[in-house]
Protein backbone atom coordinates (compact mmCIF):
# COMPACT_ATOMS: atom_id res chain seq x y z
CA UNK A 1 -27.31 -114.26 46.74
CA UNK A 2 -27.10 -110.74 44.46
CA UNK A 3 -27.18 -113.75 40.79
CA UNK A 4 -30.97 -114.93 42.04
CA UNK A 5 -32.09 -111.73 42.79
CA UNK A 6 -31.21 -110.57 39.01
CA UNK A 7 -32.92 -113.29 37.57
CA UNK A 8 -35.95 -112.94 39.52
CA UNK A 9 -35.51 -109.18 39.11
CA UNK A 10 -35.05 -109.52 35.03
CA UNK A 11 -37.39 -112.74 34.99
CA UNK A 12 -40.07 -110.95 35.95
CA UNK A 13 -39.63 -107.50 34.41
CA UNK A 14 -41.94 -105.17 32.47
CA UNK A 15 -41.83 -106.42 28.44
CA UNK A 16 -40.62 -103.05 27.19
CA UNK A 17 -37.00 -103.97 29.34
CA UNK A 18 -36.48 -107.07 27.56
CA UNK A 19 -35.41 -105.67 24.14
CA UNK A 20 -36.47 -102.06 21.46
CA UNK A 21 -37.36 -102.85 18.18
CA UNK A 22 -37.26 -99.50 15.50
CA UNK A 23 -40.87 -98.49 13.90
CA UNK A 24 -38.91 -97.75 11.08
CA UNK A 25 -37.14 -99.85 8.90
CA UNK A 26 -35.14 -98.69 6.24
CA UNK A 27 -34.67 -101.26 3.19
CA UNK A 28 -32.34 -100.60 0.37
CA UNK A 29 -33.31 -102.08 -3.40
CA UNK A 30 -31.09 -102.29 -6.16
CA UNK A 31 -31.57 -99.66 -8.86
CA UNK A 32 -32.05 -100.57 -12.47
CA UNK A 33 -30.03 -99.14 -15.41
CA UNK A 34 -32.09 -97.00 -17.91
CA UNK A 35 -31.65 -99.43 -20.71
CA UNK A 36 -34.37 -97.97 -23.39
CA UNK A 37 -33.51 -95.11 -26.00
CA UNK A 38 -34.39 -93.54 -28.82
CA UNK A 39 -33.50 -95.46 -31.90
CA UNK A 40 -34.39 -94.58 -35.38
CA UNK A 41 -37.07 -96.76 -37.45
CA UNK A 42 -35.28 -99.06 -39.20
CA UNK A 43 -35.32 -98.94 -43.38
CA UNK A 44 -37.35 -101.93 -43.98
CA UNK A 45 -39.88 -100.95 -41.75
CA UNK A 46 -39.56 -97.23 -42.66
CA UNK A 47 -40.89 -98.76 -46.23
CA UNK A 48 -43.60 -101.10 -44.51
CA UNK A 49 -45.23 -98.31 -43.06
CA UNK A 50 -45.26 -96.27 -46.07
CA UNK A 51 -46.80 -98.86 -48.06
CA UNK A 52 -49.46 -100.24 -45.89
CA UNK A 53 -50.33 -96.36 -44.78
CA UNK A 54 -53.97 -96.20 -45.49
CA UNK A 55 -55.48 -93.71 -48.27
CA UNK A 56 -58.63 -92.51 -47.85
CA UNK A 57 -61.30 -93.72 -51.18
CA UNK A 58 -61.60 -90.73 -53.56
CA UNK A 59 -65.60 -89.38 -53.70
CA UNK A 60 -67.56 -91.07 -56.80
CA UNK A 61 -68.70 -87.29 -57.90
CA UNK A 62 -66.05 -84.42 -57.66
CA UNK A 63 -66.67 -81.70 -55.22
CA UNK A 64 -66.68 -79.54 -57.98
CA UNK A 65 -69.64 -81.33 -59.82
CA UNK A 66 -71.96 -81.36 -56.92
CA UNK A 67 -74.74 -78.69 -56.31
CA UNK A 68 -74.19 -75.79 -54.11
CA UNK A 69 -76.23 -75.75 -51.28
CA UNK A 70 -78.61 -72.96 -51.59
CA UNK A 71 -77.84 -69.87 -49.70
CA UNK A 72 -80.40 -69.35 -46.77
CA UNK A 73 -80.94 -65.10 -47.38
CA UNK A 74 -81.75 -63.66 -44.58
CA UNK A 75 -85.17 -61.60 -44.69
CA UNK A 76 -84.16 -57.65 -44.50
CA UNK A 77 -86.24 -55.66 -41.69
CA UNK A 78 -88.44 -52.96 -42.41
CA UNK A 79 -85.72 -50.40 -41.84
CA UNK A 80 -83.28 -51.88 -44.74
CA UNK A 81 -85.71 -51.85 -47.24
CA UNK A 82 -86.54 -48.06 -45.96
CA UNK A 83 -83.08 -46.98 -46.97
CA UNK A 84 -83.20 -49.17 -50.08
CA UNK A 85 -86.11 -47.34 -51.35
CA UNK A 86 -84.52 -44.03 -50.71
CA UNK A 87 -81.81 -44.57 -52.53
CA UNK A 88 -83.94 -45.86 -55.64
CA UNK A 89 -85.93 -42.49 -55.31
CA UNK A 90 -82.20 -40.59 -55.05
CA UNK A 91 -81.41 -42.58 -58.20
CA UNK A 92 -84.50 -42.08 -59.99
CA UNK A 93 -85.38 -38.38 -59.18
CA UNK A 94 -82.28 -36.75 -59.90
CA UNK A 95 -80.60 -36.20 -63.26
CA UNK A 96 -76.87 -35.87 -61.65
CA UNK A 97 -75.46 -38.55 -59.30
CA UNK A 98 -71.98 -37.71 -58.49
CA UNK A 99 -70.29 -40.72 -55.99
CA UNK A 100 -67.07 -39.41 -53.97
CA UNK A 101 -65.00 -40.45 -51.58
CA UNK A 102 -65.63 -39.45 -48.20
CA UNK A 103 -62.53 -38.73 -45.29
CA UNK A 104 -62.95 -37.53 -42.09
CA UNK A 105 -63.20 -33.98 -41.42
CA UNK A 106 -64.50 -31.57 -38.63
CA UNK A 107 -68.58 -31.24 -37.99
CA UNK A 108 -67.86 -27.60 -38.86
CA UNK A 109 -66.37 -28.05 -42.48
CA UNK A 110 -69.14 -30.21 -43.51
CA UNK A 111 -72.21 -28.28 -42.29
CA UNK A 112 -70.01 -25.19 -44.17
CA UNK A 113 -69.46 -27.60 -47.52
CA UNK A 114 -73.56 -28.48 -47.65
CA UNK A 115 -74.58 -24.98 -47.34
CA UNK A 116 -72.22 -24.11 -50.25
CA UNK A 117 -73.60 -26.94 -52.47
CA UNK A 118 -77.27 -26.02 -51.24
CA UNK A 119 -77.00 -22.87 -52.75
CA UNK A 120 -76.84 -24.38 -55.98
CA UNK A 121 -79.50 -27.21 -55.51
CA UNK A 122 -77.14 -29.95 -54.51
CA UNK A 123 -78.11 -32.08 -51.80
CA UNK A 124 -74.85 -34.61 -49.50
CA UNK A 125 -76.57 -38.32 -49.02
CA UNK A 126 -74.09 -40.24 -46.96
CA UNK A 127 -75.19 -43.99 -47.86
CA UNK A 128 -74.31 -47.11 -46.71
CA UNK A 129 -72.52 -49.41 -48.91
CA UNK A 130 -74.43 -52.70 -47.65
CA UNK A 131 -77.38 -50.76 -48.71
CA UNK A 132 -76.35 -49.19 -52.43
CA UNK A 133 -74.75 -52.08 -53.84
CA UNK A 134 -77.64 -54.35 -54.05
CA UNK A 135 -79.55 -51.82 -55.32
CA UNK A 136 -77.04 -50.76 -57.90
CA UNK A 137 -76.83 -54.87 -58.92
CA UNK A 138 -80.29 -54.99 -59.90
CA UNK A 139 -80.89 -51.70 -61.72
CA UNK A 140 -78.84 -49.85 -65.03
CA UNK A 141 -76.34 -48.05 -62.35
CA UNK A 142 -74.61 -51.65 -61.46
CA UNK A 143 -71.29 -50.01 -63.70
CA UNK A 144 -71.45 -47.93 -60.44
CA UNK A 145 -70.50 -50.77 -58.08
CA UNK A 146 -66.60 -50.36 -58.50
CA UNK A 147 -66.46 -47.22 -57.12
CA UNK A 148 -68.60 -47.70 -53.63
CA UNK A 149 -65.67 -49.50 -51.65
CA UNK A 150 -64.48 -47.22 -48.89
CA UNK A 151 -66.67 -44.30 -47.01
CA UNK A 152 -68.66 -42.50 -49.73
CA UNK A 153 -71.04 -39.96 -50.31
CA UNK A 154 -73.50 -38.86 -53.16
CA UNK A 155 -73.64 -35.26 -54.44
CA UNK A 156 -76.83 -35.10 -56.66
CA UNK A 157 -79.12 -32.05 -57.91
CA UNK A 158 -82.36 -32.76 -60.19
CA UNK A 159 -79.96 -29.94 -62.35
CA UNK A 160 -76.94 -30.83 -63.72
CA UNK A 161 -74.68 -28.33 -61.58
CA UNK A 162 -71.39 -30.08 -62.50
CA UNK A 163 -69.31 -26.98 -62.56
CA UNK A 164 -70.71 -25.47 -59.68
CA UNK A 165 -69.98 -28.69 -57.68
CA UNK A 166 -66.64 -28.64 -59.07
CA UNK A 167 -66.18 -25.04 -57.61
CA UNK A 168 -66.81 -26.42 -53.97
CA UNK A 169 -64.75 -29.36 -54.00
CA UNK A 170 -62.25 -27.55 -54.89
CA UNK A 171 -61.88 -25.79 -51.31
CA UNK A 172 -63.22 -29.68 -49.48
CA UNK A 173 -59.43 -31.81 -50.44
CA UNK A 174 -61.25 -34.29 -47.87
CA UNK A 175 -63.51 -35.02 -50.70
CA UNK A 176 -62.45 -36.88 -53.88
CA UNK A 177 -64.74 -37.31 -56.62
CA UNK A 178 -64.58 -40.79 -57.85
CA UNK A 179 -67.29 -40.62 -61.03
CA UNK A 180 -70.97 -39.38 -61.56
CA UNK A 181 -74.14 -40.57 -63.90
CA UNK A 182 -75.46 -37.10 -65.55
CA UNK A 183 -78.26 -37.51 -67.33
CA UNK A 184 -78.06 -41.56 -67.50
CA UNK A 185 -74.37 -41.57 -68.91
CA UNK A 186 -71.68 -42.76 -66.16
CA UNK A 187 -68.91 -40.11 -66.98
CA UNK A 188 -65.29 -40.56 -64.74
CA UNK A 189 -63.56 -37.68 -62.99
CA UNK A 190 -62.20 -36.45 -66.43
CA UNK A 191 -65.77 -36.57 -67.95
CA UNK A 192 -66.77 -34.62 -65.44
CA UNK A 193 -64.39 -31.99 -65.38
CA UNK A 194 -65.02 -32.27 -69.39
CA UNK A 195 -68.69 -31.90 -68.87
CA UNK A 196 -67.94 -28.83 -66.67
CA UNK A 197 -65.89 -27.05 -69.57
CA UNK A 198 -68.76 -27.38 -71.83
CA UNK A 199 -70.86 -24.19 -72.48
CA UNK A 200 -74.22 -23.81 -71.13
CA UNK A 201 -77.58 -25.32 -72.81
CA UNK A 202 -79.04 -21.86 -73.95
CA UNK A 203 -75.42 -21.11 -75.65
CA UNK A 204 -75.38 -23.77 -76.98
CA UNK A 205 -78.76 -23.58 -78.76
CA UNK A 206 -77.88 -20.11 -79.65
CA UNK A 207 -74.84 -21.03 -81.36
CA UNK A 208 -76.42 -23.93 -83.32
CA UNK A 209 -79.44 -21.74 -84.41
CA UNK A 210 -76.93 -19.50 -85.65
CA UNK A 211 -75.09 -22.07 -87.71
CA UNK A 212 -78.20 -23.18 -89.18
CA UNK A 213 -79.55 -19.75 -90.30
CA UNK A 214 -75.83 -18.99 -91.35
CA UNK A 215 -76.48 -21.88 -94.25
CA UNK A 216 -79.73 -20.78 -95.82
CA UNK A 217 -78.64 -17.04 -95.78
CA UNK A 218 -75.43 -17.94 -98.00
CA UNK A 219 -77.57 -20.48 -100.19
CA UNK A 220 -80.30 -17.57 -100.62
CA UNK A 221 -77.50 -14.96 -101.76
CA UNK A 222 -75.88 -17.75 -104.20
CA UNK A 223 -79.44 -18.02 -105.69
CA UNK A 224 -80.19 -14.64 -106.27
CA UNK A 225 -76.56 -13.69 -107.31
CA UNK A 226 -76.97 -14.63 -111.18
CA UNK A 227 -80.34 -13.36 -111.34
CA UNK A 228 -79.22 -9.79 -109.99
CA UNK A 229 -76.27 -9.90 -112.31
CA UNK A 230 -78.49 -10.68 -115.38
CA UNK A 231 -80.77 -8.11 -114.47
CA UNK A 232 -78.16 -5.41 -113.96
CA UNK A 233 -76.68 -6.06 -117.91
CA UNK A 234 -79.57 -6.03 -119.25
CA UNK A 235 -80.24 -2.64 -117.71
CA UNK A 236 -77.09 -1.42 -119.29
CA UNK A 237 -77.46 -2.72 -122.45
CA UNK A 238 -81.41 -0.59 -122.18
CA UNK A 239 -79.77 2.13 -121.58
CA UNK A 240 -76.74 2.21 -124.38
CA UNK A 241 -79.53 1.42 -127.00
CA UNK A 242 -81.63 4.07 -126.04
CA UNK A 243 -78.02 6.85 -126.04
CA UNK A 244 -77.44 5.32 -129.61
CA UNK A 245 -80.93 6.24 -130.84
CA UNK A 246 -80.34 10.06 -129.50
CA UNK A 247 -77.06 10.18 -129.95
CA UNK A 248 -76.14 11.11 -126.65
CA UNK A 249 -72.92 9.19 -124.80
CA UNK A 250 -74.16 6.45 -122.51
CA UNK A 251 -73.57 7.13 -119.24
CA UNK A 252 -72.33 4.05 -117.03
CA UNK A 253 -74.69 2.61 -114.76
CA UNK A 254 -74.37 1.78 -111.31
CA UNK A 255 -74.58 -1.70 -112.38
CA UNK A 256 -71.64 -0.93 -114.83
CA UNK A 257 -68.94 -1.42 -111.89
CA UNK A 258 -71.46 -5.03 -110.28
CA UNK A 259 -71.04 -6.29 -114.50
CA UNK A 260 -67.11 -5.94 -114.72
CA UNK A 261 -66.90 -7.80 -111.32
């Protein structure tokens, strides 16, 4: 009948027919409550830690007591200690230094501000301050070091041109004289102006040769004034004996008026 036929028939089917299984299984866990938060240090341990906190041993010998390592100077090149040695000649040729301060200003002004000083023997050195201040250090200029902080420039003449210089920076207001060494004395800005206010060498010597001939002139005439005087009553007194012997009047002398006096 039709019930052995579906036996047979389901009996001997393909595997697949008998039953479907997922390839994916979903499984569900239980979740755990966050149970850990941030809680502050308790006191007692708070002081535990503070006390067993580990301090590093202070040094036997202070820092301060210990020898500086010595400084490992570099060696200069050739060109350094070309630059260096101009600036010594600079220094040592030239009886006016004058060090200013140096802004920037058009190619054009400062070719027109050299030929102005040029005129009256003043040469523009634009140095480098890596290079003057350790020659300044070692030499009788180092009261010079101060002033070379910013850009500068040296003004110097084997003359000492101080007013004429003066006269030109007055027209440069990108230049500011900061001091000068005239003559191996380091004068400020108001020595220098000073300096420039003070009459020439050859007036001067003129005025202190005339001083000193002045003195001997007026210690010659005190000399000679008693002498003169003596002389000049005695020539009166000649000349009344000699009217009282011949009876004539005396007549006054020109001495007459020099006696009275």
């Amino acid at each position: 009948g039709p019930a052995p036929k579906m036996a047979a028939l389901s009996g001997g089917a393909a595997p697949w027919r008998r039953g479907w299984l997922p390839a994916l299984h979903f499984i569900r866990h239980g979740s755990k409550a966050v149970t850990r938060h941030w809680k502050a240090m308790h006191f007692q341990r708070q002081k535990l830690m503070a006390v067993t906190e580990y301090l590093a041993p202070r040094p036997a010998i202070p820092p301060r007591c210990l020898i500086p390592p010595k400084e490992t100077r570099e060696e200069d090149n050739g060109y350094v200690r070309l630059l260096r040695r101009q600036v010594e000649e600079v220094f040592r040729d030239n009886r006016m230094i004058a060090v200013c301060q140096y802004n920037s200003m058009p190619d054009e002004d400062v070719v027109l501000m050299r030929y102005y000083l040029r005129k009256y023997n003043i040469e523009v050195k634009f140095v480098l301050n890596e290079i003057v201040r350790p020659v300044l250090s070692q030499s009788k200029y180092k009261n010079l070091l101060p002033l070379f902080v910013a850009r500068n420039i040296l003004l110097v003449s084997p003359e000492m041109k101080a007013k004429e210089m003066l006269r030109v920076l007055r027209g440069v207001p990108q230049i500011n004289l900061l001091g000068a060494c005239i003559d191996d004395t380091i004068l400020s800005r108001q020595g220098v102006e000073s300096f420039a206010r003070l009459p020439s060498l050859e007036a001067a010597q003129g005025q202190t040769l005339g001083a000193l001939a002045l003195l001997p002139s007026q210690t010659s005439s005190l000399l000679q004034r008693g002498s003169t005087h003596l002389t000049a009553l005695l020539d009166q007194h000649i000349r009344r004996l000699q009217a009282g012997e011949t009876g004539d009047p005396a007549e006054p002398g020109p001495a007459q008026s020099s006696g009275a006096c």
